[in-house]
C-alpha atoms as a PDB file:
ATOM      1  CA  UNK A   1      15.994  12.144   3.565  1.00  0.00           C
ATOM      2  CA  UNK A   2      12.700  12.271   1.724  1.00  0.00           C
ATOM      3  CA  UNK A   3      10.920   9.726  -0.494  1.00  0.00           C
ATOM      4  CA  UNK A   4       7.864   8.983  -2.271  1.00  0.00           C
ATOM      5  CA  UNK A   5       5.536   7.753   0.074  1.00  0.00           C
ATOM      6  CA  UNK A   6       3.966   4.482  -1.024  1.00  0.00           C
ATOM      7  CA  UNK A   7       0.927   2.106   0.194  1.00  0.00           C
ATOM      8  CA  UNK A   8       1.071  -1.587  -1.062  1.00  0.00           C
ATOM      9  CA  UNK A   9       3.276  -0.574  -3.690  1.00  0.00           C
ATOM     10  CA  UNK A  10       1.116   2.074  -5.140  1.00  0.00           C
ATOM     11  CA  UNK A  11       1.949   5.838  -4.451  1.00  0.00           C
ATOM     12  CA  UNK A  12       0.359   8.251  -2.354  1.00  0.00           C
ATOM     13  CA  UNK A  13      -1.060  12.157  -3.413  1.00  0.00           C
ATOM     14  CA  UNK A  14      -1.875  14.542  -1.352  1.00  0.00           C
ATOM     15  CA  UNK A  15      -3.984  17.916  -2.029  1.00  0.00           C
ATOM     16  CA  UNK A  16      -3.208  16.839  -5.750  1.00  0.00           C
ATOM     17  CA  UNK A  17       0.903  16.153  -5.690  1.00  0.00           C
ATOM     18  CA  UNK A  18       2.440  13.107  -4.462  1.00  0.00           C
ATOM     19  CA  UNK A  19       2.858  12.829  -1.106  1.00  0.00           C
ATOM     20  CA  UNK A  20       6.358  12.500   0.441  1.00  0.00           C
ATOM     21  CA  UNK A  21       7.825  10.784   3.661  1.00  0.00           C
ATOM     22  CA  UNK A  22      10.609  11.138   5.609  1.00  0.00           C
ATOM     23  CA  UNK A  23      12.074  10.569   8.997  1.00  0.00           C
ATOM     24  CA  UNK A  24      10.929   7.471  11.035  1.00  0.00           C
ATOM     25  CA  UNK A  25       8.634   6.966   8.112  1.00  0.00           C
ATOM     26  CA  UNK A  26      10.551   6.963   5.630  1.00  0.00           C
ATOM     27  CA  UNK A  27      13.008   4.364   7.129  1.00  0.00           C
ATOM     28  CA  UNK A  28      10.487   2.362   8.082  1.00  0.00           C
ATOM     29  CA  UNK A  29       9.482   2.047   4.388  1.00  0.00           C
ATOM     30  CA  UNK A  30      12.875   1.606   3.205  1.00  0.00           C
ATOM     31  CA  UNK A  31      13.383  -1.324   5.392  1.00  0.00           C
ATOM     32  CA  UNK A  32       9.532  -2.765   4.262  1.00  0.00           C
ATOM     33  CA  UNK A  33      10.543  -2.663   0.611  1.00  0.00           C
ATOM     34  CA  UNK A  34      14.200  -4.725   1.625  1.00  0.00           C
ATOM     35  CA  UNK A  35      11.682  -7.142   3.225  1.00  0.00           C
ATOM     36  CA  UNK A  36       9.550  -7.395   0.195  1.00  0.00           C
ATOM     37  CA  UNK A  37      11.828  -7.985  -2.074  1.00  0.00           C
ATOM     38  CA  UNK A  38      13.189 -10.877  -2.845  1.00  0.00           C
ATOM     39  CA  UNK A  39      17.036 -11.469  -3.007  1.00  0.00           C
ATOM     40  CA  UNK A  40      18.485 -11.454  -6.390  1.00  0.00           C
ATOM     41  CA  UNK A  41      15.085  -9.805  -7.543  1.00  0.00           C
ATOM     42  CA  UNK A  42      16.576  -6.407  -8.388  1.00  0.00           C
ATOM     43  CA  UNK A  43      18.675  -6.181 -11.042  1.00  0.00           C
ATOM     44  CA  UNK A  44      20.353  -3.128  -9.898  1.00  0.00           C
ATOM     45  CA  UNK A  45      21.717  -5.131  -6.613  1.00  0.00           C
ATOM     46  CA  UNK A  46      21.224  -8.549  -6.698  1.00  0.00           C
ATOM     47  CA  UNK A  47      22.063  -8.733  -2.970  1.00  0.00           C
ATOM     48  CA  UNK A  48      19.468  -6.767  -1.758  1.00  0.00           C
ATOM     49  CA  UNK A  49      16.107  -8.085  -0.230  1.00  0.00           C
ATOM     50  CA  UNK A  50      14.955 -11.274   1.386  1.00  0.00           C
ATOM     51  CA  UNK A  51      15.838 -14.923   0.917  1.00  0.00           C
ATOM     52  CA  UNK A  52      11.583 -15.669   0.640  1.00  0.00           C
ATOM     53  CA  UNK A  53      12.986 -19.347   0.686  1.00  0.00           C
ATOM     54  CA  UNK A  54      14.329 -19.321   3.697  1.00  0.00           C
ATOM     55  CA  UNK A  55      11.460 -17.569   5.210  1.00  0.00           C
ATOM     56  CA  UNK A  56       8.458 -19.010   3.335  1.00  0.00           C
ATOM     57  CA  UNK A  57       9.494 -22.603   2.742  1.00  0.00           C
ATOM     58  CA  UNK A  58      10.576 -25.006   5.142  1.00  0.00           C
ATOM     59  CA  UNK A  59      13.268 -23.705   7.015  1.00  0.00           C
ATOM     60  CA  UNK A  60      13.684 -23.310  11.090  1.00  0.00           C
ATOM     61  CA  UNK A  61      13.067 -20.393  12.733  1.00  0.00           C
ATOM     62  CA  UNK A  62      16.286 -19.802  14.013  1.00  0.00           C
ATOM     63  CA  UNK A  63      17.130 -19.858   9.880  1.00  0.00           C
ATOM     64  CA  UNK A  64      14.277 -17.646   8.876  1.00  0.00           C
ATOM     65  CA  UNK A  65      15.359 -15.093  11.806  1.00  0.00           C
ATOM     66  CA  UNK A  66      18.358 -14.891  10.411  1.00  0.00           C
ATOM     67  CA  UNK A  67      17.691 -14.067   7.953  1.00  0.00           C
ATOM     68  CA  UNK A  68      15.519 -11.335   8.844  1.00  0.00           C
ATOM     69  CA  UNK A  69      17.890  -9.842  10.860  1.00  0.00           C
ATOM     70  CA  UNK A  70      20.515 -10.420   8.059  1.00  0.00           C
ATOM     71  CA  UNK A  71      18.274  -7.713   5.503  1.00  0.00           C
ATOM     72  CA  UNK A  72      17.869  -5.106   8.718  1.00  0.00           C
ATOM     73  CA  UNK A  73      21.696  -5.199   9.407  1.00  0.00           C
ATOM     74  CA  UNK A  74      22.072  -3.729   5.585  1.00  0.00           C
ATOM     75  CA  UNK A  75      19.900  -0.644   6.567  1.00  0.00           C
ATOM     76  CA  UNK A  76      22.830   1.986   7.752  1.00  0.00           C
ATOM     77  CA  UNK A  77      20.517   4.069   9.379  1.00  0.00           C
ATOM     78  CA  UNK A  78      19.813   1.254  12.336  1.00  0.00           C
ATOM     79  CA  UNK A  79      22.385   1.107  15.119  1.00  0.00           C
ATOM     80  CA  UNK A  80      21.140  -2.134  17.058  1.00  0.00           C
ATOM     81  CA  UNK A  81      18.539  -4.568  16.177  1.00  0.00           C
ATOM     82  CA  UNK A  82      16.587  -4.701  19.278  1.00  0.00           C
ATOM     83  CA  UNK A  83      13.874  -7.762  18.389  1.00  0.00           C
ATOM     84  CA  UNK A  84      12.800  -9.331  15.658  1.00  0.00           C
ATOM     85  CA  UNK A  85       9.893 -12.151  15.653  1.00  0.00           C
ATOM     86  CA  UNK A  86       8.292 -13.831  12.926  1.00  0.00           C
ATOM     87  CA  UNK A  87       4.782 -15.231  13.085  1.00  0.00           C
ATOM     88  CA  UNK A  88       3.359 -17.565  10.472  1.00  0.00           C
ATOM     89  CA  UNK A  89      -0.133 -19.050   9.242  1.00  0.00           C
ATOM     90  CA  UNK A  90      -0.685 -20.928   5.885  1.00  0.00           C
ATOM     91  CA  UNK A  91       2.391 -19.618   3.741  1.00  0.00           C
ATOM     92  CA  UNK A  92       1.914 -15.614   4.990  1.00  0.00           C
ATOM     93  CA  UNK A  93       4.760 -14.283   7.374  1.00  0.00           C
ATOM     94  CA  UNK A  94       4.429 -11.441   9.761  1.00  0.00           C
ATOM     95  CA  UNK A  95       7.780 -10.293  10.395  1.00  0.00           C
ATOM     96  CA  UNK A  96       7.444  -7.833  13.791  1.00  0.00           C
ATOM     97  CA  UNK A  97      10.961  -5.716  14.953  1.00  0.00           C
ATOM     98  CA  UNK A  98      12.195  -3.648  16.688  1.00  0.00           C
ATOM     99  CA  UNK A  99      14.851  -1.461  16.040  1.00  0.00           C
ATOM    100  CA  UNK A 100      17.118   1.755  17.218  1.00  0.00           C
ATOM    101  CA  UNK A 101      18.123   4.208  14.677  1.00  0.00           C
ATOM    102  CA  UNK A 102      21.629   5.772  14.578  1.00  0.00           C
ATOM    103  CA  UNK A 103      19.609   9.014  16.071  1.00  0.00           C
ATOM    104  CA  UNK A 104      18.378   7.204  18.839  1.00  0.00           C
ATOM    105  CA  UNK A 105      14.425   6.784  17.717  1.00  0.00           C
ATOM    106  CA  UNK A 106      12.984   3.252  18.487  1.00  0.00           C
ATOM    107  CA  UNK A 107      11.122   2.185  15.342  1.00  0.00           C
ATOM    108  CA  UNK A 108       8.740  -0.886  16.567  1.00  0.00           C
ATOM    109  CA  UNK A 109       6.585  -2.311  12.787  1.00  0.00           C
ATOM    110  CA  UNK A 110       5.863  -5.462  10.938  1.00  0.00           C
ATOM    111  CA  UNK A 111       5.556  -6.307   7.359  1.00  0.00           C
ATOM    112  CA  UNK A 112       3.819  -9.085   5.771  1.00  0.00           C
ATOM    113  CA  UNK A 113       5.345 -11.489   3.488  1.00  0.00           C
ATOM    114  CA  UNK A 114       3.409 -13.378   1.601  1.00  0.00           C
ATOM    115  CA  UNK A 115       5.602 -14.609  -1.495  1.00  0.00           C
ATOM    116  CA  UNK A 116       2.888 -13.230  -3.998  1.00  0.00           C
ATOM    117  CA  UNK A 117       3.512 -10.548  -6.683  1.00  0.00           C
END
């Protein structure tokens, strides 16, 4: 599949025309904008994205894992969630995983939640 390749939100061009991703890149942005969205924030599908609550606010880990793991076992194209580990500072979340796609390709990336926007 192909998509419009983004960067914080904001979309990419290339020699003039927007520029597209697909492949590991393309899932790997797919699953970043499930992470950055928060749950019942989409009209469209009010049970997509992240609980930020349980992730942001005062939860456990074991809770905010979860939950993590909860939005990556939506994404069809992943066959087994191989890590997933969440490192915090002052209210920002680094969510690092790890995961195998149903065509065997490892994708290892993080995303930053922050709660803002």
């Amino acid at each position: 599949m192909k998509t419009l390749a983004l960067l914080n939100g904001d979309l990419l061009f290339e020699n003039g025309d927007f520029k597209l991703d697909e492949g590991e890149k393309e899932v790997a942005q797919c699953i970043a904008i499930s992470l950055g969205t928060n749950l019942k924030e989409w009209f469209l599908n009010e049970a997509a994205g992240l609980d930020f609550k349980r992730v942001l606010e005062k939860s456990t880990k074991d809770e905010a894992r979860a939950e993590v793991m909860r939005v990556l076992s939506q994404e069809e194209r992943i066959s087994e969630i191989n890590s997933v580990k969440i490192n915090d500072a002052n209210r920002i979340r680094v969510i690092v995983y790890s995961v195998t796609l149903i065509d065997g390709t490892v994708l290892n990336e993080e995303v930053v939640i922050d709660g803002a926007g």
